[in-house]
N, C-alpha and C. Protein backbone atom coordinates (compact mmCIF):
# COMPACT_ATOMS: atom_id res chain seq x y z
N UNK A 1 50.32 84.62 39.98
CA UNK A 1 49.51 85.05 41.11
C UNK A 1 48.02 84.91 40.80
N UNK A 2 47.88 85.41 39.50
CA UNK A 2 46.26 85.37 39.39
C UNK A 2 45.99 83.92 39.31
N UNK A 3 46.63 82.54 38.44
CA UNK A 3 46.26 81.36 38.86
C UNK A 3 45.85 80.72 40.02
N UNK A 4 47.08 81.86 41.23
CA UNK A 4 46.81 80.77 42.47
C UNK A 4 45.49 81.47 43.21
N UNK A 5 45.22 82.38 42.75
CA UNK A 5 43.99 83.41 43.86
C UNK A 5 43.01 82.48 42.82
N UNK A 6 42.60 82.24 41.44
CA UNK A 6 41.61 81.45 40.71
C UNK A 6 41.37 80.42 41.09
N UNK A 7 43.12 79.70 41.01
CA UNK A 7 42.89 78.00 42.06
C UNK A 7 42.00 77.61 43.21
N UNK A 8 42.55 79.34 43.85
CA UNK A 8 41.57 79.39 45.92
C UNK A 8 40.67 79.58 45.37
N UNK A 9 40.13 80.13 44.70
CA UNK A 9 38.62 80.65 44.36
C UNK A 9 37.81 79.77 44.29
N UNK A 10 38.28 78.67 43.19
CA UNK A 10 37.72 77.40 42.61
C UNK A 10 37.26 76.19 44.02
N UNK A 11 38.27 76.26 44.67
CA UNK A 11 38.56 75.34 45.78
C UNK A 11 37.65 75.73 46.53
N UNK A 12 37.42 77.19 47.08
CA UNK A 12 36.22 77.40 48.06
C UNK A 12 35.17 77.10 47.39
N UNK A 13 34.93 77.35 46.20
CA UNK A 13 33.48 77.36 45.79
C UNK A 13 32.92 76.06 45.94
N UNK A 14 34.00 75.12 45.52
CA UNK A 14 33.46 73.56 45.62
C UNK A 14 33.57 73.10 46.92
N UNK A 15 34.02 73.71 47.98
CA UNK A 15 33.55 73.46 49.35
C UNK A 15 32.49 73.77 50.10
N UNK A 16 32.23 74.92 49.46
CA UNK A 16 31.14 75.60 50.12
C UNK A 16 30.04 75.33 49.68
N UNK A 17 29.82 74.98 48.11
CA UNK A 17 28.64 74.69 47.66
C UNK A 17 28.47 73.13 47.04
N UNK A 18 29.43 72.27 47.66
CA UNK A 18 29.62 70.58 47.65
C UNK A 18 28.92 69.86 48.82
N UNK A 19 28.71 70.76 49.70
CA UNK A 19 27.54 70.15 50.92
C UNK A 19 26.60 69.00 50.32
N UNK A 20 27.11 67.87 50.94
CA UNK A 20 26.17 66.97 50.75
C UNK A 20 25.67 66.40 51.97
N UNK A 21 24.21 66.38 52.18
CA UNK A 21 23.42 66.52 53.47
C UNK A 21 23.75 64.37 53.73
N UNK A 22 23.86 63.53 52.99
CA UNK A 22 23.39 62.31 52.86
C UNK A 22 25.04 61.71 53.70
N UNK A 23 26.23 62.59 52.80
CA UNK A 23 27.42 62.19 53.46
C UNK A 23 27.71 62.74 54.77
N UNK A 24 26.98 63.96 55.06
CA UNK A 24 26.86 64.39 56.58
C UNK A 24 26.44 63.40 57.19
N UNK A 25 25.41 63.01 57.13
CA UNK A 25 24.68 61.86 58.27
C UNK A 25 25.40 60.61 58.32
N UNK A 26 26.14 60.17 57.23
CA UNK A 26 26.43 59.28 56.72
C UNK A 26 27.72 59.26 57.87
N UNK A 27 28.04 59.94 58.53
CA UNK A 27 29.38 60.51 59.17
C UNK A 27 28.80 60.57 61.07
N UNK A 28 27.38 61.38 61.03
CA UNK A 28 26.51 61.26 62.26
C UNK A 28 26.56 59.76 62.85
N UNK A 29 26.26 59.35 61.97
CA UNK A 29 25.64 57.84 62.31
C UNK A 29 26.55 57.21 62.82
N UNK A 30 27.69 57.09 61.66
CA UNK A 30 29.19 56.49 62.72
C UNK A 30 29.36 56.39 63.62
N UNK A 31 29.36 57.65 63.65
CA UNK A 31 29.86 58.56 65.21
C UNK A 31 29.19 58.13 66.59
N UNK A 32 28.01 57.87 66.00
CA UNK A 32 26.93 57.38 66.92
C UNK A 32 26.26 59.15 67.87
N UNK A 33 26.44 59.85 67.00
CA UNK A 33 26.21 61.25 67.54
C UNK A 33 24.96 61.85 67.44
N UNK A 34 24.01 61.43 68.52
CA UNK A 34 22.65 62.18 68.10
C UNK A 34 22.40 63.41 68.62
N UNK A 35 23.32 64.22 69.27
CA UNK A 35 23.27 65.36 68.99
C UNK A 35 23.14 65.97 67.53
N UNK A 36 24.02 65.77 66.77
CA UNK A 36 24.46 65.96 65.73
C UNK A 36 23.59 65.54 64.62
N UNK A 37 22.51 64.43 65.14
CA UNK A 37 21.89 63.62 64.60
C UNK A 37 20.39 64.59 64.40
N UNK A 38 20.02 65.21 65.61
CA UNK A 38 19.10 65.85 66.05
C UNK A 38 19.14 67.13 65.24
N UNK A 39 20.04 67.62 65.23
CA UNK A 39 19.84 68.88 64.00
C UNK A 39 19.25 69.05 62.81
N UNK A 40 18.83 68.03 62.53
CA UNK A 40 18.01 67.67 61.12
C UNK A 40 16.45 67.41 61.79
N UNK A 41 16.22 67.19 62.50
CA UNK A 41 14.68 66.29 63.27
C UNK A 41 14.02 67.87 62.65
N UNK A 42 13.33 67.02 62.09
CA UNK A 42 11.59 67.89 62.27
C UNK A 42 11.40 67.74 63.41
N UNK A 43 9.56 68.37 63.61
CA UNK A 43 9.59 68.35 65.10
C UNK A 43 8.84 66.77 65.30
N UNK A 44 8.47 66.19 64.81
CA UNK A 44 8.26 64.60 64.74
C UNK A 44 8.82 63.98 63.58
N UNK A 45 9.10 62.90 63.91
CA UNK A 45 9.92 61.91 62.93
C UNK A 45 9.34 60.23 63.29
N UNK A 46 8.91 59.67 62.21
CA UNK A 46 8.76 59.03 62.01
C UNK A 46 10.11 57.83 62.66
N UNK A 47 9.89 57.00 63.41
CA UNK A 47 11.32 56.32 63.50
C UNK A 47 10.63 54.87 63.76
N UNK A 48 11.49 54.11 62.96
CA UNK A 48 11.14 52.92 63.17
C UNK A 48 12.96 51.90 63.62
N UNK A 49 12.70 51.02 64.79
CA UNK A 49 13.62 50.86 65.14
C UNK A 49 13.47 48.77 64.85
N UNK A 50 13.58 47.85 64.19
CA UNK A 50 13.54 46.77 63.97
C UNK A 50 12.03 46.98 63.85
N UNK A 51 11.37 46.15 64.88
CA UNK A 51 9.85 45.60 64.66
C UNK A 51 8.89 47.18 65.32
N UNK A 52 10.04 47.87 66.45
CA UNK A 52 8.89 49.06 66.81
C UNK A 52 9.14 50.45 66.15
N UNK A 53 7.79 50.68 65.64
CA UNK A 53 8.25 51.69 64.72
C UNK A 53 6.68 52.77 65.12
N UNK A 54 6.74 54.66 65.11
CA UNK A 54 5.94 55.13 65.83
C UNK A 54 6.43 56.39 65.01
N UNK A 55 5.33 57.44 65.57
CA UNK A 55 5.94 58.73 65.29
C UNK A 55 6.33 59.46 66.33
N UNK A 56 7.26 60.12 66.37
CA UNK A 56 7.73 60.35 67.94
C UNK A 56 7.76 61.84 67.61
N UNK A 57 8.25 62.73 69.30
CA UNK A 57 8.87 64.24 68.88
C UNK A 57 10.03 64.29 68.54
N UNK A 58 10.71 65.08 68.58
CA UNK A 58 12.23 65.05 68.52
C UNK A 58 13.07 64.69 69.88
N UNK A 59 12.69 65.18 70.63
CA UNK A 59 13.18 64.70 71.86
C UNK A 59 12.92 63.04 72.54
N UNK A 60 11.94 62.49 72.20
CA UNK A 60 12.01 61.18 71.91
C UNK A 60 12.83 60.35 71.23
N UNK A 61 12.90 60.93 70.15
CA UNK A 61 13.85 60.25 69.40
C UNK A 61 15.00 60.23 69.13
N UNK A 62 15.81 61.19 70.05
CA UNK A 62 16.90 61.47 70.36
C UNK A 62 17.40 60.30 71.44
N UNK A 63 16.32 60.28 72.54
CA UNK A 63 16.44 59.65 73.52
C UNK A 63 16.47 57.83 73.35
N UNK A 64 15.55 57.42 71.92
CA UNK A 64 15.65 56.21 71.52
C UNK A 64 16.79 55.82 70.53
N UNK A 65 17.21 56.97 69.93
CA UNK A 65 18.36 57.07 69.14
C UNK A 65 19.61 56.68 69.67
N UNK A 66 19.77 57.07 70.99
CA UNK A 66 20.80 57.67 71.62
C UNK A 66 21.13 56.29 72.64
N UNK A 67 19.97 55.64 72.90
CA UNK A 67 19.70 54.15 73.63
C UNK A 67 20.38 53.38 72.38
N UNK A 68 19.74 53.60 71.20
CA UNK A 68 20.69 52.09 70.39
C UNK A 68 22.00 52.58 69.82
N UNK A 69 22.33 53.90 69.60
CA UNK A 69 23.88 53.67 69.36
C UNK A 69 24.66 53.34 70.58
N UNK A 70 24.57 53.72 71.81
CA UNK A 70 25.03 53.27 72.75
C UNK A 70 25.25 51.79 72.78
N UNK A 71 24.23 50.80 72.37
CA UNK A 71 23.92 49.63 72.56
C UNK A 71 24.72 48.54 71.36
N UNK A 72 24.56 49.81 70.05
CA UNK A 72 25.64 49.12 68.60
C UNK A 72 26.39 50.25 68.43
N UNK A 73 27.65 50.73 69.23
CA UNK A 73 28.49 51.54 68.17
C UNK A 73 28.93 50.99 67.16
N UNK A 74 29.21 52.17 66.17
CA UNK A 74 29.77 51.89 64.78
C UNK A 74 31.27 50.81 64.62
N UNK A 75 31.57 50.27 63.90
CA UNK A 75 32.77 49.33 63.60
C UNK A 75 32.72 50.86 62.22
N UNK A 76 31.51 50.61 61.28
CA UNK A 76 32.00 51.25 59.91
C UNK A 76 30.51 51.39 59.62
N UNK A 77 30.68 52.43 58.44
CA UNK A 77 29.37 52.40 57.58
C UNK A 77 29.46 52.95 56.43
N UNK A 78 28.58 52.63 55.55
CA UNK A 78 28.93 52.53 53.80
C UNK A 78 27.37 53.18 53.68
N UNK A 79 27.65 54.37 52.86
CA UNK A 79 26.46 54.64 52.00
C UNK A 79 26.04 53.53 50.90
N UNK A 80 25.57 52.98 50.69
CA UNK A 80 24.36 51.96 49.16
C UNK A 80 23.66 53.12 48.49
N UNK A 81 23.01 53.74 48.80
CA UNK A 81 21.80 54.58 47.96
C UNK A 81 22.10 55.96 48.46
N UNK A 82 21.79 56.77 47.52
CA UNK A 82 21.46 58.18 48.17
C UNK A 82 20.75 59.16 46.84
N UNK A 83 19.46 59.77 47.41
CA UNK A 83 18.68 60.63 46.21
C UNK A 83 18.90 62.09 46.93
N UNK A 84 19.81 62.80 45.68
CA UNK A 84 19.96 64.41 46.38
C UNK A 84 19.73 65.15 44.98
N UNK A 85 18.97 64.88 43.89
CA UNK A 85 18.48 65.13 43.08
C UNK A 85 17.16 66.60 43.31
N UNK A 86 17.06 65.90 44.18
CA UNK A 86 15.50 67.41 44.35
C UNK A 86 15.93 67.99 45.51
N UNK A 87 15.94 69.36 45.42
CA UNK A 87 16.31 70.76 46.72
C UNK A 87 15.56 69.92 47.85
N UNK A 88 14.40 69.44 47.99
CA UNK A 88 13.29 69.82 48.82
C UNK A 88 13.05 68.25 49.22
N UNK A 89 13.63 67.00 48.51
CA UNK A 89 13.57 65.31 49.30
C UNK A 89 15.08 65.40 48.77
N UNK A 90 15.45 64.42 50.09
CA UNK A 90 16.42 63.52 50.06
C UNK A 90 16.30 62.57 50.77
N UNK A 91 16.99 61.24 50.02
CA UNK A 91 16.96 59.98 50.67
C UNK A 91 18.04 59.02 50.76
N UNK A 92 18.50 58.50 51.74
CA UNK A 92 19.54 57.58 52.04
C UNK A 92 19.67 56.58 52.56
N UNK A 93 20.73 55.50 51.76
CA UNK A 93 20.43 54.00 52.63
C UNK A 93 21.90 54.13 52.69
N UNK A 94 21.97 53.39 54.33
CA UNK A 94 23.45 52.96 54.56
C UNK A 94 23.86 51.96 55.36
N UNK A 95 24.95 51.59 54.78
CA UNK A 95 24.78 50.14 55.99
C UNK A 95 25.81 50.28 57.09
N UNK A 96 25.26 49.92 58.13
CA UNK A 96 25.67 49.67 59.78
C UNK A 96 26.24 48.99 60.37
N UNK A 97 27.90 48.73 60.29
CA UNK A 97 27.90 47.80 60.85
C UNK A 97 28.60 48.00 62.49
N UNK A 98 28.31 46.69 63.45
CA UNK A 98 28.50 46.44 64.45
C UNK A 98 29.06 45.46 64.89
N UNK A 99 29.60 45.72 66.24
CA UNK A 99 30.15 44.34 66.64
C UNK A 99 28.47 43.11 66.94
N UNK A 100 27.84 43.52 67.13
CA UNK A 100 26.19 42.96 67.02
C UNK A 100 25.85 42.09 65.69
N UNK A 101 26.06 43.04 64.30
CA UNK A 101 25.79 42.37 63.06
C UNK A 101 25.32 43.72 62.43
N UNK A 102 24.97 43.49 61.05
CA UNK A 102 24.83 44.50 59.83
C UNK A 102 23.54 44.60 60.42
N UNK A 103 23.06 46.38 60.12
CA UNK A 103 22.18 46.88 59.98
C UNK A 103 22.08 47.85 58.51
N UNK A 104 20.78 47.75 58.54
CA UNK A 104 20.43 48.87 57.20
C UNK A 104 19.90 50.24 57.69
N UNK A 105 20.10 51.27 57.38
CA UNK A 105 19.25 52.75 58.17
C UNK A 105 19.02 53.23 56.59
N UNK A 106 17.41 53.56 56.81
CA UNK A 106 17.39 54.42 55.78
C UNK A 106 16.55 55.93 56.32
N UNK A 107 17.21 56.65 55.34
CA UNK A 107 16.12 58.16 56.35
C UNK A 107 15.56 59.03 54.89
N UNK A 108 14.75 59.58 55.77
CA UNK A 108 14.10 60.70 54.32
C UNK A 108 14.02 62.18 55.18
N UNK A 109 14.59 62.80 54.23
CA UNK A 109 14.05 64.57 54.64
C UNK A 109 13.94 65.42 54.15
N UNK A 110 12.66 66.22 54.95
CA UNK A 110 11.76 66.88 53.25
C UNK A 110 12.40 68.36 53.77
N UNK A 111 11.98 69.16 53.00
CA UNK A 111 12.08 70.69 53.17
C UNK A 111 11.93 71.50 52.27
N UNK A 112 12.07 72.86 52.06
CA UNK A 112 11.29 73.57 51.49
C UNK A 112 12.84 73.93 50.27
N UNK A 113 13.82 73.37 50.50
CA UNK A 113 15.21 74.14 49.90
C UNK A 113 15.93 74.48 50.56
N UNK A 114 15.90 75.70 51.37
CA UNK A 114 16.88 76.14 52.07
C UNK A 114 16.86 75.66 53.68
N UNK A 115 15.76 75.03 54.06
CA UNK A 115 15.88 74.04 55.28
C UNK A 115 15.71 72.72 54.73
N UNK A 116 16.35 71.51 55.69
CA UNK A 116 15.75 70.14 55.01
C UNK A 116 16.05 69.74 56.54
N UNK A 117 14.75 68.83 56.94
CA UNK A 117 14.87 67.85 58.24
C UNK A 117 14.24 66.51 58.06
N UNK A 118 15.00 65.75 58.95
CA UNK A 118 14.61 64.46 58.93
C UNK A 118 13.46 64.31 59.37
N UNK A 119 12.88 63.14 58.96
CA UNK A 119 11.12 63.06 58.89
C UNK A 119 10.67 61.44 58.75
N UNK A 120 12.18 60.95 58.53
CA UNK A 120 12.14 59.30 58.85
C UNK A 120 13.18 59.12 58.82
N UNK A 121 13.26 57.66 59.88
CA UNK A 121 14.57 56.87 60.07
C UNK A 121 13.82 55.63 60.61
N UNK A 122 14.56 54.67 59.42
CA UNK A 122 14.11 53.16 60.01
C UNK A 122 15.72 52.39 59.94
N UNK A 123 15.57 51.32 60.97
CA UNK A 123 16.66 50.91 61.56
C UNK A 123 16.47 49.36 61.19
N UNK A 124 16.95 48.63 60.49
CA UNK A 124 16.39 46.94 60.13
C UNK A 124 18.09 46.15 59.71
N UNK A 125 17.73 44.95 60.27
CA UNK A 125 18.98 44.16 60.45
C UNK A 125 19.09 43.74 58.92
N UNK A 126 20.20 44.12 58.42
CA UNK A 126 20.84 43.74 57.08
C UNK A 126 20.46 42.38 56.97
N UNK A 127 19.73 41.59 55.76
CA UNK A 127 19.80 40.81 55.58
C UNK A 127 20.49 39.72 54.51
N UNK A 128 21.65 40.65 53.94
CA UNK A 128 22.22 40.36 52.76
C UNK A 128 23.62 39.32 53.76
């Protein structure tokens, strides 16, 4: 009995404190879900989408977000890079693909530790 209550113990802990913010998005993006996407936005974010790239609010960029997944839903997407090394930056590259062609997204988001929001997202056609 005491193994299996240690086993649960073990199991929650590494659920609860295995949160990885990079494989969350990594899952958003798929989805093509900018609701979901939006929960991270600072209140401006940097977004760059191929050649136009600006600082927007959040509600902008929901709204431009929300225009190109509509336009490329996901087929699949693969994390390449991810820095979750420091509480307070993280950074991620992943690739996009579409019935359109490969894209690259990479995003950064800063925070203090116990919040972290997105603060960039650039959107550029895979060129590999």
């Amino acid at each position: 009995m005491k193994y299996s209550l240690t086993l649960l113990f073990l199991m929650l802990f590494k659920v609860s404190f295995g949160f990885d913010v990079i494989d969350d998005l990594n899952s958003v993006f798929k989805n093509g879900d900018v609701k979901g996407l939006s929960a991270y936005f600072s209140n401006t974010i940097e977004l760059s989408i191929m050649d136009q790239d600006d600082i927007y609010s959040a509600n902008q960029a929901n709204l431009i977000l929300k225009d190109f997944f509509s336009k490329n839903p996901a087929n699949s997407t693969k994390i390449i890079h991810k820095v979750v090394s420091n509480a307070s930056y993280k950074f991620g590259v992943i690739q996009y693909n579409c019935a359109k062609g490969a894209y690259r997204i990479s995003f950064e988001l800063k925070g203090n530790g116990s919040e972290i929001k997105l603060t960039q997202i650039r959107i550029e056609e895979n060129k590999n």
